[in-house]
PDB file of N, CA and C in Angstrom:
ATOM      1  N   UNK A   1      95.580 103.887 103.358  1.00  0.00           N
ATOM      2  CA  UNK A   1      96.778 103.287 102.823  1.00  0.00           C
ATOM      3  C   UNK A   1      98.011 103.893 103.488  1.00  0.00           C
ATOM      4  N   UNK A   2      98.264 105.421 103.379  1.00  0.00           N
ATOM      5  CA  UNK A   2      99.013 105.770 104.110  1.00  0.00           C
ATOM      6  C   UNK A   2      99.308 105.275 105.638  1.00  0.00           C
ATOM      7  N   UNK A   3      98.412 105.148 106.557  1.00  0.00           N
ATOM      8  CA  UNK A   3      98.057 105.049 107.605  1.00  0.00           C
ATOM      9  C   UNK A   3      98.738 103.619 108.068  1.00  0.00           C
ATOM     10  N   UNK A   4      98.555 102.495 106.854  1.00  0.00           N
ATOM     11  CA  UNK A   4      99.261 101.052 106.640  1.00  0.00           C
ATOM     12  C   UNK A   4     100.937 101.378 106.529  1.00  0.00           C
ATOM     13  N   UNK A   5     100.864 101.641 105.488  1.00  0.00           N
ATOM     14  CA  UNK A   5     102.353 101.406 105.016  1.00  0.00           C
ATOM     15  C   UNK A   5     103.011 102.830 104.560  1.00  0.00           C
ATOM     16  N   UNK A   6     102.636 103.959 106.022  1.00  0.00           N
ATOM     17  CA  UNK A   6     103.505 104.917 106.187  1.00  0.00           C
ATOM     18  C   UNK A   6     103.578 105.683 104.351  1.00  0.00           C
ATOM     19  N   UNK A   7     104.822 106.511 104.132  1.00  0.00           N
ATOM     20  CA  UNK A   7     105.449 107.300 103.212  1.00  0.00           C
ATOM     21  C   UNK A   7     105.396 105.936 102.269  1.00  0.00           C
ATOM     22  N   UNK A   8     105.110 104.922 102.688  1.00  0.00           N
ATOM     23  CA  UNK A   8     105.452 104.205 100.443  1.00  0.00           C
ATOM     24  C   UNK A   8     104.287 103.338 100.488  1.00  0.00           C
ATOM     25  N   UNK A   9     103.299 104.226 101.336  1.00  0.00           N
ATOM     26  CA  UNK A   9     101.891 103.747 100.362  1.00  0.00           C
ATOM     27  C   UNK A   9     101.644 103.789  98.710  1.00  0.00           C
ATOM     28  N   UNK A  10     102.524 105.296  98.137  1.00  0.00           N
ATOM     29  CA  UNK A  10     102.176 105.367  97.117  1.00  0.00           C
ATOM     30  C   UNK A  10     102.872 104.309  96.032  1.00  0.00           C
ATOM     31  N   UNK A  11     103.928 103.909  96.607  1.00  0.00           N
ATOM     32  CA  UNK A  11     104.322 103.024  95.727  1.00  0.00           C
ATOM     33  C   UNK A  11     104.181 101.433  95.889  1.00  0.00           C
ATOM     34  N   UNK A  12     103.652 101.346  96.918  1.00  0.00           N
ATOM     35  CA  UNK A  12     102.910  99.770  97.173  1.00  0.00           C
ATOM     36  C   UNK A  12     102.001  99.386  95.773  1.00  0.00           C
ATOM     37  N   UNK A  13     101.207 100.894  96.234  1.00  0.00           N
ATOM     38  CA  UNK A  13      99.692 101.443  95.200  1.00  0.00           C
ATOM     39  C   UNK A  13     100.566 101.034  93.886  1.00  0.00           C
ATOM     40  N   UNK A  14     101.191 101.175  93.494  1.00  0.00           N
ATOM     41  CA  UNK A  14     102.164 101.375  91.861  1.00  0.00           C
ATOM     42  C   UNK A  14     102.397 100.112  91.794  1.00  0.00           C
ATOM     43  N   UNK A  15     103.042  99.123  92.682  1.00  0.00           N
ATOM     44  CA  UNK A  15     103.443  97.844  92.326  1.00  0.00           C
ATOM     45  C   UNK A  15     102.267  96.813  92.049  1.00  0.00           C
ATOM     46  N   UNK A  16     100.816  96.963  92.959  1.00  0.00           N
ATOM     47  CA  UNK A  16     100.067  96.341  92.713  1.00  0.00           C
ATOM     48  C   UNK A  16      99.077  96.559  91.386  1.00  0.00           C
ATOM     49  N   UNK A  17      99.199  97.940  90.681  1.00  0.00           N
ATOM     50  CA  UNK A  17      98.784  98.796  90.014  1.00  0.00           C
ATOM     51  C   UNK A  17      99.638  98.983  88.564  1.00  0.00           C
ATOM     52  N   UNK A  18     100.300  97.893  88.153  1.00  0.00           N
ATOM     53  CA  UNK A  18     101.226  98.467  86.812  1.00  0.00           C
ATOM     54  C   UNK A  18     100.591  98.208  85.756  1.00  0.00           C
ATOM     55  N   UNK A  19      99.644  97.344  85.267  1.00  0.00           N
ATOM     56  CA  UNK A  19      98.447  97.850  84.383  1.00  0.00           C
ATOM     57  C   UNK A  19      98.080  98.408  84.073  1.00  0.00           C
ATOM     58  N   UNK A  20      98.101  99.709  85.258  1.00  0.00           N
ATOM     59  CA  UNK A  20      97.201 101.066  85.105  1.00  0.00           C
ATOM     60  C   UNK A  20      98.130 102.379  84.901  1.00  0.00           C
ATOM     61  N   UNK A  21      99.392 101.917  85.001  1.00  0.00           N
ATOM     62  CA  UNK A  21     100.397 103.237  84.624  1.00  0.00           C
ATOM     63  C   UNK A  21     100.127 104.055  84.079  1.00  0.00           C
ATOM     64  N   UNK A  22      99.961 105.130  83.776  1.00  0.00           N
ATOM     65  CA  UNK A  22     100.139 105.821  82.228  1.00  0.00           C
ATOM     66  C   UNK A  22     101.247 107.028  82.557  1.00  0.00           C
ATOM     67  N   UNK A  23     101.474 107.926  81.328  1.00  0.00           N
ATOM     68  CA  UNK A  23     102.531 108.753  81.682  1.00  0.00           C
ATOM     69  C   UNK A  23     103.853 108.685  82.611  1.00  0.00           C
ATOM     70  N   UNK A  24     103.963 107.963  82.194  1.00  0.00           N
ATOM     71  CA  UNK A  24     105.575 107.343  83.246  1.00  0.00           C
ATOM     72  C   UNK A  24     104.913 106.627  85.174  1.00  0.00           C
ATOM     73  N   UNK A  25     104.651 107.219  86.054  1.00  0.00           N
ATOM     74  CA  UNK A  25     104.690 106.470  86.867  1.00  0.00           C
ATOM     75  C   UNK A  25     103.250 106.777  87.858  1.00  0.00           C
ATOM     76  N   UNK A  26     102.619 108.132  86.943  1.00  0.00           N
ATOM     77  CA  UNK A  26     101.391 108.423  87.865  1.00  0.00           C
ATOM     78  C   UNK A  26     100.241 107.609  87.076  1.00  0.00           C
ATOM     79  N   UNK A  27      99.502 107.269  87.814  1.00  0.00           N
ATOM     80  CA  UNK A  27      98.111 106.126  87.724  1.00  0.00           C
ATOM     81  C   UNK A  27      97.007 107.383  87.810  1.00  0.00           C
ATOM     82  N   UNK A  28      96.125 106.699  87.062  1.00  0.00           N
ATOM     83  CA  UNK A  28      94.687 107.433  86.596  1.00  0.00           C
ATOM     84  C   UNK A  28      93.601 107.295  87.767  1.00  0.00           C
ATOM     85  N   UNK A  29      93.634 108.058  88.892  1.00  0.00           N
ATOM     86  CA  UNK A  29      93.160 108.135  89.910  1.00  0.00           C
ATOM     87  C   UNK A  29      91.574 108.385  89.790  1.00  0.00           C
ATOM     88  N   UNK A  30      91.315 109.529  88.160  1.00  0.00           N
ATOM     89  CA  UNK A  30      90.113 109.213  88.028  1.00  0.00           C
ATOM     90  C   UNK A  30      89.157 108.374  87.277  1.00  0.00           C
ATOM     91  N   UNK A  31      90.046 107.202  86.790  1.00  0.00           N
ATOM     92  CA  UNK A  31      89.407 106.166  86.991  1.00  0.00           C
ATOM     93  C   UNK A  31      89.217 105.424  88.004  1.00  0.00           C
ATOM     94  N   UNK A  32      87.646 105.034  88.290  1.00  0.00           N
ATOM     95  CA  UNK A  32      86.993 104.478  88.896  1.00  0.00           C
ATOM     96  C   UNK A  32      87.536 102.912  89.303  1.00  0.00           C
ATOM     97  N   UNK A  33      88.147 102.133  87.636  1.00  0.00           N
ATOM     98  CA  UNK A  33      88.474 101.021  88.016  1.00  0.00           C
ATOM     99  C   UNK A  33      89.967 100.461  88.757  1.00  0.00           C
ATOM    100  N   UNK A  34      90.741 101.686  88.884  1.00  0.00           N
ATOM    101  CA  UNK A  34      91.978 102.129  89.263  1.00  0.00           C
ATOM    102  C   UNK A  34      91.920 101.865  90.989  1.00  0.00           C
ATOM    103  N   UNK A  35      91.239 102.984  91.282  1.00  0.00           N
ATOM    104  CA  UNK A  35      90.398 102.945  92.734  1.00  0.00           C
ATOM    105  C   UNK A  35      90.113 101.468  93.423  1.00  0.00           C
ATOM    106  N   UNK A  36      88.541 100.916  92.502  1.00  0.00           N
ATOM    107  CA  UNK A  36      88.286 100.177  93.255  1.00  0.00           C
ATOM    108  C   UNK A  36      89.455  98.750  93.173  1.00  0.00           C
ATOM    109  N   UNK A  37      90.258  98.422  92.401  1.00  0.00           N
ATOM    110  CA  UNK A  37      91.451  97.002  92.291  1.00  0.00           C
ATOM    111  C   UNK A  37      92.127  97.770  93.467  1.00  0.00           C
ATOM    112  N   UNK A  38      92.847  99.253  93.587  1.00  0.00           N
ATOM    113  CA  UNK A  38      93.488  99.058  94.719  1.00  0.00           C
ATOM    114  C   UNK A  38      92.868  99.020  96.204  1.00  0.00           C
ATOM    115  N   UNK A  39      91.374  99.417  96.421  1.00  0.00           N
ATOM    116  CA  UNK A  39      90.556  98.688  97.098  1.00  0.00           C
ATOM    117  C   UNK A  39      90.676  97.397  97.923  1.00  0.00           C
ATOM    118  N   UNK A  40      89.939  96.518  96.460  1.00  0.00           N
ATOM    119  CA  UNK A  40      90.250  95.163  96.756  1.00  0.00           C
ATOM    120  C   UNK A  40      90.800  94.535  97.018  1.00  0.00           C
ATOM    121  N   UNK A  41      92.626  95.241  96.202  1.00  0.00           N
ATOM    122  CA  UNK A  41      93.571  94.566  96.523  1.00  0.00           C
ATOM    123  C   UNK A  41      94.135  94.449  98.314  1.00  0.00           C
ATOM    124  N   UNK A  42      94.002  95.403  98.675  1.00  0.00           N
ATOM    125  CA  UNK A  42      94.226  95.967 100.057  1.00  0.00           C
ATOM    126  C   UNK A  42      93.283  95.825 101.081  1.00  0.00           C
ATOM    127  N   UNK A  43      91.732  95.199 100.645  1.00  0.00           N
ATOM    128  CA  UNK A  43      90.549  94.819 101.646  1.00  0.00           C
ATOM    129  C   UNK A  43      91.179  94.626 103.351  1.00  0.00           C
ATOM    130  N   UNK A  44      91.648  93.575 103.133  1.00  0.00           N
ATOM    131  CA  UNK A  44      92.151  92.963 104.633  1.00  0.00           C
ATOM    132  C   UNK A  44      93.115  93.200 105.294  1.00  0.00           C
ATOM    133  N   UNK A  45      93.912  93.844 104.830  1.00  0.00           N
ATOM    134  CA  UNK A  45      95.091  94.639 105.739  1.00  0.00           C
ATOM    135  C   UNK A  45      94.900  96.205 105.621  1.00  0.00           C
ATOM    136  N   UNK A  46      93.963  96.873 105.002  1.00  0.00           N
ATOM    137  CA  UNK A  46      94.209  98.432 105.201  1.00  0.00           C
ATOM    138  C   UNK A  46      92.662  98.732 105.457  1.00  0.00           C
ATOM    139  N   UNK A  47      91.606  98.572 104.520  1.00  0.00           N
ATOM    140  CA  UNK A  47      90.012  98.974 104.618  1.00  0.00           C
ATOM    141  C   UNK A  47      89.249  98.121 105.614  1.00  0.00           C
ATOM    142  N   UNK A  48      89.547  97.062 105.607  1.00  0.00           N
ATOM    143  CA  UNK A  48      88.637  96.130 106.401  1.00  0.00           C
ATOM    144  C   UNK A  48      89.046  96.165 108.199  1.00  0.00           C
ATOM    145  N   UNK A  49      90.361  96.025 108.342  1.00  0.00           N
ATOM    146  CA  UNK A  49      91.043  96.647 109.729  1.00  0.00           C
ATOM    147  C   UNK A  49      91.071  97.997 110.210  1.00  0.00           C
ATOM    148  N   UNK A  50      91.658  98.738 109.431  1.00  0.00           N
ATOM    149  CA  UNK A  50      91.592 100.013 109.276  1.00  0.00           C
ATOM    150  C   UNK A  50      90.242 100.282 109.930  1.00  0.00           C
ATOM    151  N   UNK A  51      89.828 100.630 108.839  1.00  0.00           N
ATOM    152  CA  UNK A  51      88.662 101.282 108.622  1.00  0.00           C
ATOM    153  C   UNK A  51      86.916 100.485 108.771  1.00  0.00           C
ATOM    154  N   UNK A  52      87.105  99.138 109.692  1.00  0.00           N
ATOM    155  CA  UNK A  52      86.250  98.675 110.060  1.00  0.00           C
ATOM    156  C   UNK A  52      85.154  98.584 109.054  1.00  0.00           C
ATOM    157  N   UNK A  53      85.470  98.043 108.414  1.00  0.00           N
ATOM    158  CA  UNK A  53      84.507  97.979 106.756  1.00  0.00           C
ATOM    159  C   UNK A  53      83.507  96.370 107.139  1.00  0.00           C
ATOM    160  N   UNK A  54      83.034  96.201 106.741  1.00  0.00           N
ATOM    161  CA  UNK A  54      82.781  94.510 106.616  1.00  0.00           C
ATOM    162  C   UNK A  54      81.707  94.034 105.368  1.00  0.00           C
ATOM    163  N   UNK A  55      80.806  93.107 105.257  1.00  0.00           N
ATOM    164  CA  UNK A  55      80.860  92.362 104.285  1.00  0.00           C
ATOM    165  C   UNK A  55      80.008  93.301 103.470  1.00  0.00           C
ATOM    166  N   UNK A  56      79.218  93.896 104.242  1.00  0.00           N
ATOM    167  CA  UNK A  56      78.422  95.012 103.427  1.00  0.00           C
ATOM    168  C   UNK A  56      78.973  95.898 102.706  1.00  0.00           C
ATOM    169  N   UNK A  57      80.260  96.370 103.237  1.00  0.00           N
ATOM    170  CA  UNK A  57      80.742  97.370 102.021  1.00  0.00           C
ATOM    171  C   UNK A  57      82.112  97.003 101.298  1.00  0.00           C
ATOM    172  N   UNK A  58      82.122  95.416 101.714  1.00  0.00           N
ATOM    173  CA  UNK A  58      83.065  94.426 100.731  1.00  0.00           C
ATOM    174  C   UNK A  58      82.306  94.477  99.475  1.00  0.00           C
ATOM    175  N   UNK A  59      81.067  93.741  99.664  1.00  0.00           N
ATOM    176  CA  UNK A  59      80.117  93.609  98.738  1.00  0.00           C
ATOM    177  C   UNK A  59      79.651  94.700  97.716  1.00  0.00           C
ATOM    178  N   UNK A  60      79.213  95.582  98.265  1.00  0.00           N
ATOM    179  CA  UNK A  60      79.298  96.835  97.122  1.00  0.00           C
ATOM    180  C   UNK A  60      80.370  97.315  96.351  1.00  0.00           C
ATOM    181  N   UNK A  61      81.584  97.537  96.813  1.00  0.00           N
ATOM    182  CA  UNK A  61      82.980  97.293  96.505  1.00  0.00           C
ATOM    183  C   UNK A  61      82.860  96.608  95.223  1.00  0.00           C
ATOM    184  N   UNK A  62      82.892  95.197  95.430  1.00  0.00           N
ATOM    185  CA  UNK A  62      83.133  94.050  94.811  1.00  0.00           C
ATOM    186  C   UNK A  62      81.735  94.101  93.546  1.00  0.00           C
ATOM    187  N   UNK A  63      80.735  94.882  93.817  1.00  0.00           N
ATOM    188  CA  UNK A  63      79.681  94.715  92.856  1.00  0.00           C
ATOM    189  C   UNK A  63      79.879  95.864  91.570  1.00  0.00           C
ATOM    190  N   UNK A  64      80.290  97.116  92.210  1.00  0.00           N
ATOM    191  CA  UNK A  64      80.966  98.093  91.435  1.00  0.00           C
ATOM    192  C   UNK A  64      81.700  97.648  90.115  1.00  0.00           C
TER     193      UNK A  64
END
């Protein structure tokens, strides 16, 4: 994520993520379901380019 969108990855993460707020503006990282939505949300412009992912570990992703 960083690697995408530089110093305001973290708050990309927050805008797509306001569901998951808690305590004013930090997100529950150890939730699992926190993780994988910003995942998904980000598949095709950060994990899948990035990080050369493809349908196989879309799919597990997505089965999680």
């Amino acid at each position: 994520m960083k690697e995408q969108y530089g110093n305001n990855w973290l708050q990309n993460a927050r805008l797509g993520l306001q569901e998951y707020h808690i305590e004013g503006n930090d997100l529950n990282w150890n939730d699992p379901q926190v993780v994988l939505k910003l995942i998904s949300d980000n598949w095709n412009h950060v994990f899948r380019v990035r990080q050369k992912f493809d349908r196989i570990e879309k799919s597990l992703m997505s089965e999680l």
